[in-house]
Each structure stands twice: as structure tokens, then as C-alpha cells.
C-alpha atoms as a PDB file:
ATOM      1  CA  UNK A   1      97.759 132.218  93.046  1.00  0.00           C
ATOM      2  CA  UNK A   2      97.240 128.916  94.476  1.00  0.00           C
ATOM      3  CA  UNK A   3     100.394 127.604  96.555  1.00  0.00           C
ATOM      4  CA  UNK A   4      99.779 124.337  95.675  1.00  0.00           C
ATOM      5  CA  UNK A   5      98.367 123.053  92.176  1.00  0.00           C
ATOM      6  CA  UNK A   6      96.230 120.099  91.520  1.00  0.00           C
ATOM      7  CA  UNK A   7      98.953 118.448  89.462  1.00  0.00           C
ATOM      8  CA  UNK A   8     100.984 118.285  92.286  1.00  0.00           C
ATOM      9  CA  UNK A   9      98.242 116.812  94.780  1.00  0.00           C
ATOM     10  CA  UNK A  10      97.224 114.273  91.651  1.00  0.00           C
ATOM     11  CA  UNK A  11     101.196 113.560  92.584  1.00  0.00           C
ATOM     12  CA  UNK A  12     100.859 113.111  96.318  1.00  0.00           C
ATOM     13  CA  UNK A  13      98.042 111.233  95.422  1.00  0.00           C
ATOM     14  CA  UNK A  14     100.035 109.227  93.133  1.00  0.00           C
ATOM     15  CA  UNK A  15     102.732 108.834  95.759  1.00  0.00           C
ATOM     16  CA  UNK A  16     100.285 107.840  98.279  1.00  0.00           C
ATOM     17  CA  UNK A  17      98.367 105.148  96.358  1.00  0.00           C
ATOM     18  CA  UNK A  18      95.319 106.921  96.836  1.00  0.00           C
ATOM     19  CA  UNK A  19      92.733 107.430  93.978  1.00  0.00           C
ATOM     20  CA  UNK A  20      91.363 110.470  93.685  1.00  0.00           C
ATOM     21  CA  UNK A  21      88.616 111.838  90.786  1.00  0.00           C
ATOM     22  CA  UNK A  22      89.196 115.193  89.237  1.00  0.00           C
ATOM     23  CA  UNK A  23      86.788 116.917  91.215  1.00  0.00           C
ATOM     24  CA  UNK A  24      88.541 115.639  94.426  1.00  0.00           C
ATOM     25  CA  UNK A  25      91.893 117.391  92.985  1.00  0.00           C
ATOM     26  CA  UNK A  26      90.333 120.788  92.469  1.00  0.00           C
ATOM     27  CA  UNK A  27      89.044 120.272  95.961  1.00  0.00           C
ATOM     28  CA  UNK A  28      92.129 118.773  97.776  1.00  0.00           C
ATOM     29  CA  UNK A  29      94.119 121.315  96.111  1.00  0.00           C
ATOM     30  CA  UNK A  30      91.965 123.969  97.771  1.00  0.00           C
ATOM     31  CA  UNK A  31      91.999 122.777 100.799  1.00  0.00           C
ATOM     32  CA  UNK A  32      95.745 122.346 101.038  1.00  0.00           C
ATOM     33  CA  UNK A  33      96.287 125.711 100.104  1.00  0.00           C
ATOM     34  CA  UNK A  34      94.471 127.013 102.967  1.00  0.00           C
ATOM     35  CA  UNK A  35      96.258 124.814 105.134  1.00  0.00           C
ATOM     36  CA  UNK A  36      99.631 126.120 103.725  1.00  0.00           C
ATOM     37  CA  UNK A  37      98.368 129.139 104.186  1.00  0.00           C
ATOM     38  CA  UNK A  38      97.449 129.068 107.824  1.00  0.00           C
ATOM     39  CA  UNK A  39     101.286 127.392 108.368  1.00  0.00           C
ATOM     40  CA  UNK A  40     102.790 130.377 106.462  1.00  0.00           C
ATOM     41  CA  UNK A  41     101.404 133.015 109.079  1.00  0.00           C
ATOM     42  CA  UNK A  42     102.026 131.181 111.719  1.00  0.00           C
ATOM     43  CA  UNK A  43     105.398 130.941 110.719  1.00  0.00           C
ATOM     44  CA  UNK A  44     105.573 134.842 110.261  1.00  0.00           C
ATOM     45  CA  UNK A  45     104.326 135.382 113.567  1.00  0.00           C
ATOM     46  CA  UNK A  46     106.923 133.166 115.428  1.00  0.00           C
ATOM     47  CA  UNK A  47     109.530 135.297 116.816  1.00  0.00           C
ATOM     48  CA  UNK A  48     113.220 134.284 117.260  1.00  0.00           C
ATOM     49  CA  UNK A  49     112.817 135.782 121.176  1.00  0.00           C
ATOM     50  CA  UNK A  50     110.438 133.268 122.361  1.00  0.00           C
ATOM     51  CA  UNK A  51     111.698 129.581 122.780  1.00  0.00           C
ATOM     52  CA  UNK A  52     109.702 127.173 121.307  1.00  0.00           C
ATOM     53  CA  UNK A  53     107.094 125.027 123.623  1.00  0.00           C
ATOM     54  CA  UNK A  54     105.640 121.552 123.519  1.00  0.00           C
ATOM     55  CA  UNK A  55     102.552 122.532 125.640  1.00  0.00           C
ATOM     56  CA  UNK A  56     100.385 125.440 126.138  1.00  0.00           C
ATOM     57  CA  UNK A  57     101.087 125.327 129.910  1.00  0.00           C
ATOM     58  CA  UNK A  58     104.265 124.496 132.550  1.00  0.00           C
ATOM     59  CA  UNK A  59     104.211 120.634 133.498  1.00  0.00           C
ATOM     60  CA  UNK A  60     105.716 119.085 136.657  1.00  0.00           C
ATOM     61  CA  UNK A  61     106.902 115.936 137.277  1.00  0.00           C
ATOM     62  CA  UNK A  62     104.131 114.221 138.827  1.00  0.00           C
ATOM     63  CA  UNK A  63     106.177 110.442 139.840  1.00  0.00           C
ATOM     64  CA  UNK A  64     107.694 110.170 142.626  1.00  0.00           C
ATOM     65  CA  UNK A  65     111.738 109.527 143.296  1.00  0.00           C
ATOM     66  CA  UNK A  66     112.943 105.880 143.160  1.00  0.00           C
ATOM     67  CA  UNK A  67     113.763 104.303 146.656  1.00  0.00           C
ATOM     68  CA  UNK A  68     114.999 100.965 146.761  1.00  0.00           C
ATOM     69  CA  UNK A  69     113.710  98.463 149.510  1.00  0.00           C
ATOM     70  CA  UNK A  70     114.574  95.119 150.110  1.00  0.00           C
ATOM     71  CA  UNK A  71     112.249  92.436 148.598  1.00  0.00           C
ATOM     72  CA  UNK A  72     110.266  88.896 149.758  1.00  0.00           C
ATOM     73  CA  UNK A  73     112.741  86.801 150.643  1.00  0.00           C
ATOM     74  CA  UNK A  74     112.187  83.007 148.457  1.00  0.00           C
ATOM     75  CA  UNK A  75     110.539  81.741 151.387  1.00  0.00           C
ATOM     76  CA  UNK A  76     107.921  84.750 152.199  1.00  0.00           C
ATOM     77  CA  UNK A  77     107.341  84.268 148.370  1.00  0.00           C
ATOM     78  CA  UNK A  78     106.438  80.879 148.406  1.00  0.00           C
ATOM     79  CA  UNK A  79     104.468  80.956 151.507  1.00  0.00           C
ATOM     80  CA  UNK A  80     100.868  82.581 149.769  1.00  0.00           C
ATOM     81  CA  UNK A  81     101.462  79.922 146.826  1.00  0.00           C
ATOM     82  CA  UNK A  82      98.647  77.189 146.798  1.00  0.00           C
ATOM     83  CA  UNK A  83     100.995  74.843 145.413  1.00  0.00           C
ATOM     84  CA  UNK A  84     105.071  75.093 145.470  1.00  0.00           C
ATOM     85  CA  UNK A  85     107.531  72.791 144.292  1.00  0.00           C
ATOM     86  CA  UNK A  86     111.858  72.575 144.458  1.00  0.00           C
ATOM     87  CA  UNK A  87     111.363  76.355 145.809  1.00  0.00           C
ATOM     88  CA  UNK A  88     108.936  77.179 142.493  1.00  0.00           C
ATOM     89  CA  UNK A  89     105.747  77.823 141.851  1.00  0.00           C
ATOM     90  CA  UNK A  90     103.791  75.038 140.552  1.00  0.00           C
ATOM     91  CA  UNK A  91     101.104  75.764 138.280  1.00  0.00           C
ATOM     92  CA  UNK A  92      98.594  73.437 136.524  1.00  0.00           C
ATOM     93  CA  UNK A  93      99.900  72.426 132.656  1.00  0.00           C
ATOM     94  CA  UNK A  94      97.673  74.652 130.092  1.00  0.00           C
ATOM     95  CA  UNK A  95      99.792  72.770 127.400  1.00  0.00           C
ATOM     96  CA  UNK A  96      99.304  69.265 125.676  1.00  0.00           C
ATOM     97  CA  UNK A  97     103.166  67.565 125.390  1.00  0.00           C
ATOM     98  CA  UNK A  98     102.510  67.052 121.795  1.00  0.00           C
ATOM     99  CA  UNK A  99     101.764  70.655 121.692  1.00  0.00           C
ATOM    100  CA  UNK A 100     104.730  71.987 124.052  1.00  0.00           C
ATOM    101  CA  UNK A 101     107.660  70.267 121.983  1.00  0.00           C
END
């Protein structure tokens, strides 16, 4: 006996918006039934003893810690600029006014 019937994937097709043709339903309903299948053994095999993983093997934290050090002061900053202006950058305008306001 199928698990899942072709009326209900015609209604998960319906749900979905998709458009399916009959033979698609006998086909889709097939197919989902083997997945369901597969699920249903895995979920026989799963044993309330073994915790439950999110990858096959142990990861580590690869990043290292977070150490704060002091930064450029405004005037180390300023000093590789081609152009600076009031303690600013100054960059060329990329903007028309008539565009900008």
C-alpha cells in the first residue's frame, strides 16, 4: 500500500501552484513513497542512546580569540589620503546636484 496517494500529491501540487499531468501524479506519487519510505527506516534505526549530530565528523573552532588594539589615530589616517579636507577625506563628486537632492 502506497503511503502516499496521487490525490494527495495532485493536492500538494495544488497547494504549490504547480501543474502537474496525470501521468506526473502516478509518478510523483511513486517517488514520494520511496522517499517516505527511506525516512521511515531511518527513523526506526535512530536510537534514543545516541545524541543527535549536525555533521558526520567533530569540528573545531578554527577563528582565532578577539584582542583589542588601539587604532590610527585621525592624523595617521589622514596622512596616506591623496586629498583631505576639515580632518575628512575628500573624494571626487560621482553625483550631479540635481541628482543628489
Amino acid at each position: 500500500m502506497a503511503a502516499i496517494s496521487r490525490e494527495e500529491v495532485a493536492h500538494l501540487a495544488r497547494l504549490s501552484r504547480l501543474a502537474v499531468t496525470e501521468e506526473e501524479l502516478d509518478t510523483f506519487a511513486g517517488q514520494l513513497d520511496v522517499i517516505l519510505q527511506s525516512v521511515a527506516r531511518v527513523g526506526e534505526v535512530a536510537a534514543a542512546d545516541i545524541p543527535p549530530t549536525s555533521h558526520s565528523v567533530p569540528l573545531s573552532n578554527v577563528l582565532r580569540e578577539d584582542v583589542v588594539v588601539p587604532g590610527l589615530s585621525r592624523d595617521e589616517a589622514l596622512s596616506g589620503a591623496p586629498d583631505a579636507d576639515q580632518d575628512r577625506f575628500r573624494v571626487p563628486r560621482i553625483l550631479d546636484e540635481d541628482v543628489a537632492s
